[in-house]
N, C-alpha and C. Protein backbone atom coordinates (compact mmCIF):
# COMPACT_ATOMS: atom_id res chain seq x y z
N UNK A 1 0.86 -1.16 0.00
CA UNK A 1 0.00 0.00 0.00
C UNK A 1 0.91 1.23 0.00
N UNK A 2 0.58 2.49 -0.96
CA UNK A 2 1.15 3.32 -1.00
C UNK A 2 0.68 4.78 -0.54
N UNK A 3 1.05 5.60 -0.50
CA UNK A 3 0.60 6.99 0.03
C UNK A 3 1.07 7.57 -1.14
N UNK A 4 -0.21 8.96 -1.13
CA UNK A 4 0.43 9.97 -2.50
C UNK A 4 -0.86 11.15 -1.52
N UNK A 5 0.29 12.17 -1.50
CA UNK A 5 -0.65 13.15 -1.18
C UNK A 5 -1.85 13.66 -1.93
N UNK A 6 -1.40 13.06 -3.13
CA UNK A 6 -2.60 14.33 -3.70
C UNK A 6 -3.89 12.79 -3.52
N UNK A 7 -3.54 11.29 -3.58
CA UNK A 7 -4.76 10.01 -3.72
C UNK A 7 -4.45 9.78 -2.51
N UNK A 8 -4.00 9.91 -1.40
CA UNK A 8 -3.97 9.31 0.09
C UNK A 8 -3.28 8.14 -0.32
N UNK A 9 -3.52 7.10 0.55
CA UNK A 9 -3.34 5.71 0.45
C UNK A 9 -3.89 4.83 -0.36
N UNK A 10 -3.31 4.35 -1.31
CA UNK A 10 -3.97 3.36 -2.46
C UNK A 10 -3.58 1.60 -2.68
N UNK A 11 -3.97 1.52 -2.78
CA UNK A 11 -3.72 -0.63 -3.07
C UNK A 11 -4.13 -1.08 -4.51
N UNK A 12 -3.78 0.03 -5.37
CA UNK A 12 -4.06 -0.07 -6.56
C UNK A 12 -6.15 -0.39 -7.13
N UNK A 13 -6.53 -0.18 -5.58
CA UNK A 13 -7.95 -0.24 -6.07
C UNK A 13 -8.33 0.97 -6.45
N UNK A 14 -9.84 1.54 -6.51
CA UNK A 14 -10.61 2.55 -6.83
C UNK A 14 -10.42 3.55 -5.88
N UNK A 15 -9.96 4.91 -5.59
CA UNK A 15 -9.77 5.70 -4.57
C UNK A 15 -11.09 6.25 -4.21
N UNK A 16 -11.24 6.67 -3.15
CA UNK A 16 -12.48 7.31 -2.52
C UNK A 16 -12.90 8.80 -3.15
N UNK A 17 -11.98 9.22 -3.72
CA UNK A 17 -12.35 10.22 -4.65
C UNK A 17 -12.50 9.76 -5.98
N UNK A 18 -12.28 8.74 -6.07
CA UNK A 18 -12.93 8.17 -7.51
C UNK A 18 -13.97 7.53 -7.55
N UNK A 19 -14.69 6.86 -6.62
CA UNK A 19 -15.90 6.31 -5.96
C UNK A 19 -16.85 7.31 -5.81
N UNK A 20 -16.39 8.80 -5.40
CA UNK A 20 -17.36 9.89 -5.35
C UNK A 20 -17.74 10.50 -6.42
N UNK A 21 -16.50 10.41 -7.59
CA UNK A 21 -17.03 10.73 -9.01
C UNK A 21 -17.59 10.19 -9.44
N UNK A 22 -17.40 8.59 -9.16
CA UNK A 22 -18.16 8.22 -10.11
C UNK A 22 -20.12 7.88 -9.54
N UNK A 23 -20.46 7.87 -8.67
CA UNK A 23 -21.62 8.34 -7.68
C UNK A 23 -21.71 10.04 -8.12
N UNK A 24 -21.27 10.64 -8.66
CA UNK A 24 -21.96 12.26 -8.89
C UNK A 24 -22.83 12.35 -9.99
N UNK A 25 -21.29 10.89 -10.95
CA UNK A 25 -21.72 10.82 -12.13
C UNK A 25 -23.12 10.00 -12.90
N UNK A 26 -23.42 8.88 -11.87
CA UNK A 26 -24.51 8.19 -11.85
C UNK A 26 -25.70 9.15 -11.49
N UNK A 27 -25.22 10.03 -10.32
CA UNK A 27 -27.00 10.66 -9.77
C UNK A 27 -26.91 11.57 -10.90
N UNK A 28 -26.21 12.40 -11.74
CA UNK A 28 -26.74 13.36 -12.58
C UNK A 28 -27.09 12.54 -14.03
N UNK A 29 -26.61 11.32 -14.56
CA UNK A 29 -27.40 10.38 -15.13
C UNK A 29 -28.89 10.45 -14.89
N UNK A 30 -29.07 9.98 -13.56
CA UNK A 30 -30.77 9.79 -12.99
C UNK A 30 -31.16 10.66 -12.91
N UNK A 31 -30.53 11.91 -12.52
CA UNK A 31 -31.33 13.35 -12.90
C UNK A 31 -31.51 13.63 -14.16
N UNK A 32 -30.38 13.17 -15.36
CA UNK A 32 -31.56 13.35 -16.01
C UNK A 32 -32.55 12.76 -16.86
N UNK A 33 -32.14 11.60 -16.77
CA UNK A 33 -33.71 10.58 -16.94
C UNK A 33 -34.60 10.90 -16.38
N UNK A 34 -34.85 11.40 -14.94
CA UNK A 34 -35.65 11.64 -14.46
C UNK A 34 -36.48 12.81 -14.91
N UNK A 35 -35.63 14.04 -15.72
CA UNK A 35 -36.12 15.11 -16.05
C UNK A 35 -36.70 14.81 -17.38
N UNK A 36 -36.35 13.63 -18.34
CA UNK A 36 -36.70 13.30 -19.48
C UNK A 36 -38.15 12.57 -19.10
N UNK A 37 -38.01 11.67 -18.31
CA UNK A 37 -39.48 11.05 -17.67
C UNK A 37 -40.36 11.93 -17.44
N UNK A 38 -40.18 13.12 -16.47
CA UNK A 38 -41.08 13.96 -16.25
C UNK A 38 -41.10 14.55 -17.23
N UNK A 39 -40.52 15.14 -18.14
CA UNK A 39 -40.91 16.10 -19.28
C UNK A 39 -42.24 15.08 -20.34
N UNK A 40 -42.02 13.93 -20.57
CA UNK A 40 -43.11 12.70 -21.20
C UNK A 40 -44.02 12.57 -20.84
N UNK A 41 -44.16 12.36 -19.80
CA UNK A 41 -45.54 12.16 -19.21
C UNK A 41 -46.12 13.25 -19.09
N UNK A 42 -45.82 14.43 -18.90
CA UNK A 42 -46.48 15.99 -18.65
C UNK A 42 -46.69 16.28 -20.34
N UNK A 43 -46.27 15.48 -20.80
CA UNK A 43 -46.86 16.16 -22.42
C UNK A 43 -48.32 15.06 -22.89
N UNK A 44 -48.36 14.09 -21.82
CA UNK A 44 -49.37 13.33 -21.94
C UNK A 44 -50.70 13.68 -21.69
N UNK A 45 -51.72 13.56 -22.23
CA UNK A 45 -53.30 13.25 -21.94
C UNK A 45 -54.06 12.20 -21.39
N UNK A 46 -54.40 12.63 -20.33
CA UNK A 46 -55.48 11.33 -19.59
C UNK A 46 -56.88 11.70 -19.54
N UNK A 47 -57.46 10.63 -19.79
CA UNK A 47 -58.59 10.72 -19.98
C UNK A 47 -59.54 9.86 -19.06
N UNK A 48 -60.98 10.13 -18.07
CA UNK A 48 -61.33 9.43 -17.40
C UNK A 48 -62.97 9.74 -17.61
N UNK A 49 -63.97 8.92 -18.18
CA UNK A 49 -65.07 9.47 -18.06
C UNK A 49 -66.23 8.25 -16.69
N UNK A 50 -66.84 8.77 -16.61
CA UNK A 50 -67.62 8.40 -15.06
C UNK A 50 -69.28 8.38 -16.00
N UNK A 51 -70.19 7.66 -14.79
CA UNK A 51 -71.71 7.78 -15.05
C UNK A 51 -72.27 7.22 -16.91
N UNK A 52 -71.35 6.38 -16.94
CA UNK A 52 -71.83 5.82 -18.27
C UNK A 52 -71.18 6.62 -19.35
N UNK A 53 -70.47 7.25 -19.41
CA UNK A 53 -69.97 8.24 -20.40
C UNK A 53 -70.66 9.66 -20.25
N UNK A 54 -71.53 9.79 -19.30
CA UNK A 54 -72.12 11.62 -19.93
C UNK A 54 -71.07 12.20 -19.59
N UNK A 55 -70.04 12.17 -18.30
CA UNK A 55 -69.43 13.23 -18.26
C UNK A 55 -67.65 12.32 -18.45
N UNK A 56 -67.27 13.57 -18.81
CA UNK A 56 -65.82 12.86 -19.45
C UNK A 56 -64.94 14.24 -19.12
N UNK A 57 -64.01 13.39 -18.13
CA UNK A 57 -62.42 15.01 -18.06
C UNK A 57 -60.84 14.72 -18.40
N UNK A 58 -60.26 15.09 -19.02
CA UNK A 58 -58.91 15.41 -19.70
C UNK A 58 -58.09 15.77 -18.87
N UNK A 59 -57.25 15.74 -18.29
CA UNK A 59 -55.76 16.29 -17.82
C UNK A 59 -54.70 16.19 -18.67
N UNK A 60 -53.92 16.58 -18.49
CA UNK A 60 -52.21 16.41 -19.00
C UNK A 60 -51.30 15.90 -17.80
N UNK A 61 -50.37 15.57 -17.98
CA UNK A 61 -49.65 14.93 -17.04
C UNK A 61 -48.99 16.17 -16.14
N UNK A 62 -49.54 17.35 -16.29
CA UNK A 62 -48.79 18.28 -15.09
C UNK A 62 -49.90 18.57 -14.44
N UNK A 63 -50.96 17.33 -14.52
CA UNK A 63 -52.15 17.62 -13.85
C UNK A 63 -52.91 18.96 -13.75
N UNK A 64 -52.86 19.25 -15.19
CA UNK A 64 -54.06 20.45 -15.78
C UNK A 64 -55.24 19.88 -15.94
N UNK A 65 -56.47 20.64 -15.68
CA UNK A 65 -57.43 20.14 -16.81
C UNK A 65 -57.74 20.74 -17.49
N UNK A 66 -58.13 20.11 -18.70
CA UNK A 66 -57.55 20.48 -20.08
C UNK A 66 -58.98 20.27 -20.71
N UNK A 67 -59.80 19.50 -20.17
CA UNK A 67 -61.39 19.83 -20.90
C UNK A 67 -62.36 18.98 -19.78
N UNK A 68 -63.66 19.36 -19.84
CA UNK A 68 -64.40 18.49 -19.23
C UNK A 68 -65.93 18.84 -20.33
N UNK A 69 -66.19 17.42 -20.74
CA UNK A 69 -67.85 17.18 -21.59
C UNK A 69 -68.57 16.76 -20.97
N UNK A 70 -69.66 17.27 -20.70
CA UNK A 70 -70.82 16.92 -20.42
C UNK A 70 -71.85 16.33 -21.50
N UNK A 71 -72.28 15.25 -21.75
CA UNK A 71 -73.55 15.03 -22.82
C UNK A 71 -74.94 15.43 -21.82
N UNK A 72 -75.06 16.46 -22.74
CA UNK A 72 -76.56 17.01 -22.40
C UNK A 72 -77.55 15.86 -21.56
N UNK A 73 -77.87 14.66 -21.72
CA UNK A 73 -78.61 13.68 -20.83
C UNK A 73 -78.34 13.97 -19.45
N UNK A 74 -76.98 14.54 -19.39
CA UNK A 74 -76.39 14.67 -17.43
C UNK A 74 -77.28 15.58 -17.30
N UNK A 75 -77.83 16.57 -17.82
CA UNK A 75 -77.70 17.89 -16.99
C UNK A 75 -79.41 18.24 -16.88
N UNK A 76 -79.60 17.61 -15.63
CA UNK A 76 -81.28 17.59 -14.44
C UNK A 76 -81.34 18.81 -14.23
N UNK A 77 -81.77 19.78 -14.08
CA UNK A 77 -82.08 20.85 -13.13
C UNK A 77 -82.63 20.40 -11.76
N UNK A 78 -83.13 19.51 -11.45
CA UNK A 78 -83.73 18.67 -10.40
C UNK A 78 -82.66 18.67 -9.67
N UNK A 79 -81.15 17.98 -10.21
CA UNK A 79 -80.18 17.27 -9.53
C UNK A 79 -79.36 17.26 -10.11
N UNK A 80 -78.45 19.00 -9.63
CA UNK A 80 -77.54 19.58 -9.81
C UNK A 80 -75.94 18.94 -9.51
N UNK A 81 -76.53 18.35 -7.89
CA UNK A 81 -75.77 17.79 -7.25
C UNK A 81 -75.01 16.62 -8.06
N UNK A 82 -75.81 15.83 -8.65
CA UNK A 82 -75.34 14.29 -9.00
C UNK A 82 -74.44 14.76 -10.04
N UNK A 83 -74.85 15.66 -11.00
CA UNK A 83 -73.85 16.25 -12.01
C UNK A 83 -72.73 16.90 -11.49
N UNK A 84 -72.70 18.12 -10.08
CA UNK A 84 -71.29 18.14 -9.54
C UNK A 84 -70.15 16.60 -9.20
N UNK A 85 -70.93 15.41 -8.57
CA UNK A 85 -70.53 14.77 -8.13
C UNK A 85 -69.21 13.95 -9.34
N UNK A 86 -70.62 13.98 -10.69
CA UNK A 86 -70.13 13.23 -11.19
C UNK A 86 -68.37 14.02 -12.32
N UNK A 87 -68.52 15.36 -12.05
CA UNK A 87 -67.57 16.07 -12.48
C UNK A 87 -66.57 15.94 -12.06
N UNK A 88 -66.40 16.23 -10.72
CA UNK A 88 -65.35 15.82 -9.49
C UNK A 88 -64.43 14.31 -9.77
N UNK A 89 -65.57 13.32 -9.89
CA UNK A 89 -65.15 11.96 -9.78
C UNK A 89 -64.43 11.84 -11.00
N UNK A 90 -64.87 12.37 -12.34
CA UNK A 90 -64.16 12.18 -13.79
C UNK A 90 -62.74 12.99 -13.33
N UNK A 91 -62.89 14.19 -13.22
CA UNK A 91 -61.58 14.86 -12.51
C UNK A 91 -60.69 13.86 -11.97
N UNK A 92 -60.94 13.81 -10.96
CA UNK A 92 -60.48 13.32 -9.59
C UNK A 92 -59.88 11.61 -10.38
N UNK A 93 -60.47 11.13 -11.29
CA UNK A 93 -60.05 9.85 -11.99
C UNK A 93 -59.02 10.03 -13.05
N UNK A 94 -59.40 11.22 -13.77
CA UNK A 94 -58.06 11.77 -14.55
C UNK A 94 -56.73 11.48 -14.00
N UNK A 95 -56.70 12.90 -13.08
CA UNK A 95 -55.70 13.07 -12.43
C UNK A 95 -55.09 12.33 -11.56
N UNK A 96 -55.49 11.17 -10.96
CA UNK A 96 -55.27 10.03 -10.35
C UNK A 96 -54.30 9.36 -11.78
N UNK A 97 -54.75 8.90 -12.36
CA UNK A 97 -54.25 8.36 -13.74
C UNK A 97 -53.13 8.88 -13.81
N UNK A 98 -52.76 10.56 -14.21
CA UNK A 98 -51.45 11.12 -14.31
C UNK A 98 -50.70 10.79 -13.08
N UNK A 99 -50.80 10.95 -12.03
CA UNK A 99 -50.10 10.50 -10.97
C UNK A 99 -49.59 9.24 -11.12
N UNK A 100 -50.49 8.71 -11.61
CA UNK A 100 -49.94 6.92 -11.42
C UNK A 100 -48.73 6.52 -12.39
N UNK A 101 -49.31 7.39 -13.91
CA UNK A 101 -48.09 7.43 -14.71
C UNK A 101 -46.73 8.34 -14.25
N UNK A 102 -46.73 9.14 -13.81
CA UNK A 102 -45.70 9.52 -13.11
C UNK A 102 -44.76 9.04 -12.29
N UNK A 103 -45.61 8.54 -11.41
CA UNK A 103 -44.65 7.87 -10.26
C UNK A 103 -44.36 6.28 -10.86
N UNK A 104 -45.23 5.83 -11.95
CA UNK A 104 -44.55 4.44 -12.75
C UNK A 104 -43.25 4.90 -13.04
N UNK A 105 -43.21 6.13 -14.09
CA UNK A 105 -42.11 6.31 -14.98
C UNK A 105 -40.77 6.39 -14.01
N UNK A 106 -41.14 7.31 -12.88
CA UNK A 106 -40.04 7.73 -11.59
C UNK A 106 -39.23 6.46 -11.31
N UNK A 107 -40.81 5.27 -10.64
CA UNK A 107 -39.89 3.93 -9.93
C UNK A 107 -39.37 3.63 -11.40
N UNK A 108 -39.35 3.33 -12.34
CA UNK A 108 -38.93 2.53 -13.35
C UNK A 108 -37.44 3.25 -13.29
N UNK A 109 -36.91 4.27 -13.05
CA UNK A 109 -35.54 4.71 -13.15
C UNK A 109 -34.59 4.43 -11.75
N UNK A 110 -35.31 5.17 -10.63
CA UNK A 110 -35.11 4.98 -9.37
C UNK A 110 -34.98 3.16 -8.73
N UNK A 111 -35.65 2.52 -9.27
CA UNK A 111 -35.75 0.78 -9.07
C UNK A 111 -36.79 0.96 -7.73
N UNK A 112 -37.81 1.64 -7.79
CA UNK A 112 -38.64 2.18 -6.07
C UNK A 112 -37.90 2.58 -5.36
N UNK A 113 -36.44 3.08 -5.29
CA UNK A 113 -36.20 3.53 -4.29
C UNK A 113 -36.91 5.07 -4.06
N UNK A 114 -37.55 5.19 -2.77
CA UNK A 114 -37.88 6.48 -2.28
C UNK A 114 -36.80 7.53 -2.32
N UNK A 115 -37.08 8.44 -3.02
CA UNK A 115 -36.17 9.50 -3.21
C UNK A 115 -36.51 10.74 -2.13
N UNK A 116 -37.84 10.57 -1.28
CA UNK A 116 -38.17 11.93 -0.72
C UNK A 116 -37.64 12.12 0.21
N UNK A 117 -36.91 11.45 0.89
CA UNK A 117 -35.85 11.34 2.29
C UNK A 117 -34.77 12.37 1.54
N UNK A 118 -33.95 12.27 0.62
CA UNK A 118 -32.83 13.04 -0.18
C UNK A 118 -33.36 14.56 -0.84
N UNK A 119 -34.99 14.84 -0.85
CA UNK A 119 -35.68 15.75 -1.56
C UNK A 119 -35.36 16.17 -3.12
N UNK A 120 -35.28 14.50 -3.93
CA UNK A 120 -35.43 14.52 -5.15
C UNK A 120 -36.74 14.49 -5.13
């Protein structure tokens, strides 16, 4: 085993400053797959319709919404309510959807590891 000031002590293996490069060099890899993943899916459209098809809502994967149809049959004056309900739920099913594709695309790079402990 040898000493060198500028590599410390070496045994002809991988130095600890070369172990750290090459770990900088892997996480900015995954950063940016990760930024390519998220940029894909946010250019995506989801679509979720509820109540037999009358009402139908659109997101994009940055969880916009991006349209909601109503077919005229929904819309009671009687029962305003059931038509809020059923707006919400098409929503609320969209955007569920984008989430799910999101966090697929995430674990698929990450291998599930939880990244929110590190605040990736």
């Amino acid at each position: 085993m040898g000493y060198s000031a500028r590599r410390g002590f070496t045994n002809g293996k991988v130095s600890g400053v070369q172990r750290q490069a090459e770990m900088q060099q892997k996480i900015a890899e995954m950063q940016e797959q990760m930024n390519a993943t998220q940029e894909a899916v946010e250019a995506q459209e989801f679509t979720a319709s509820v109540g037999g098809g009358v009402v139908e809502a659109k997101v994009n994967g940055k969880k916009e919404v991006l349209a909601v149809t109503i077919q005229p049959e929904a819309v009671d004056p009687e029962d305003v309510e059931m038509l809020q309900d059923l707006v919400v739920s098409a929503v609320n099913e969209a955007l569920r959807q984008a989430g799910e594709a999101m966090d697929k695309g995430m674990a698929g790079i990450t291998g599930g590891l939880n990244l929110g402990a590190f605040g990736l």
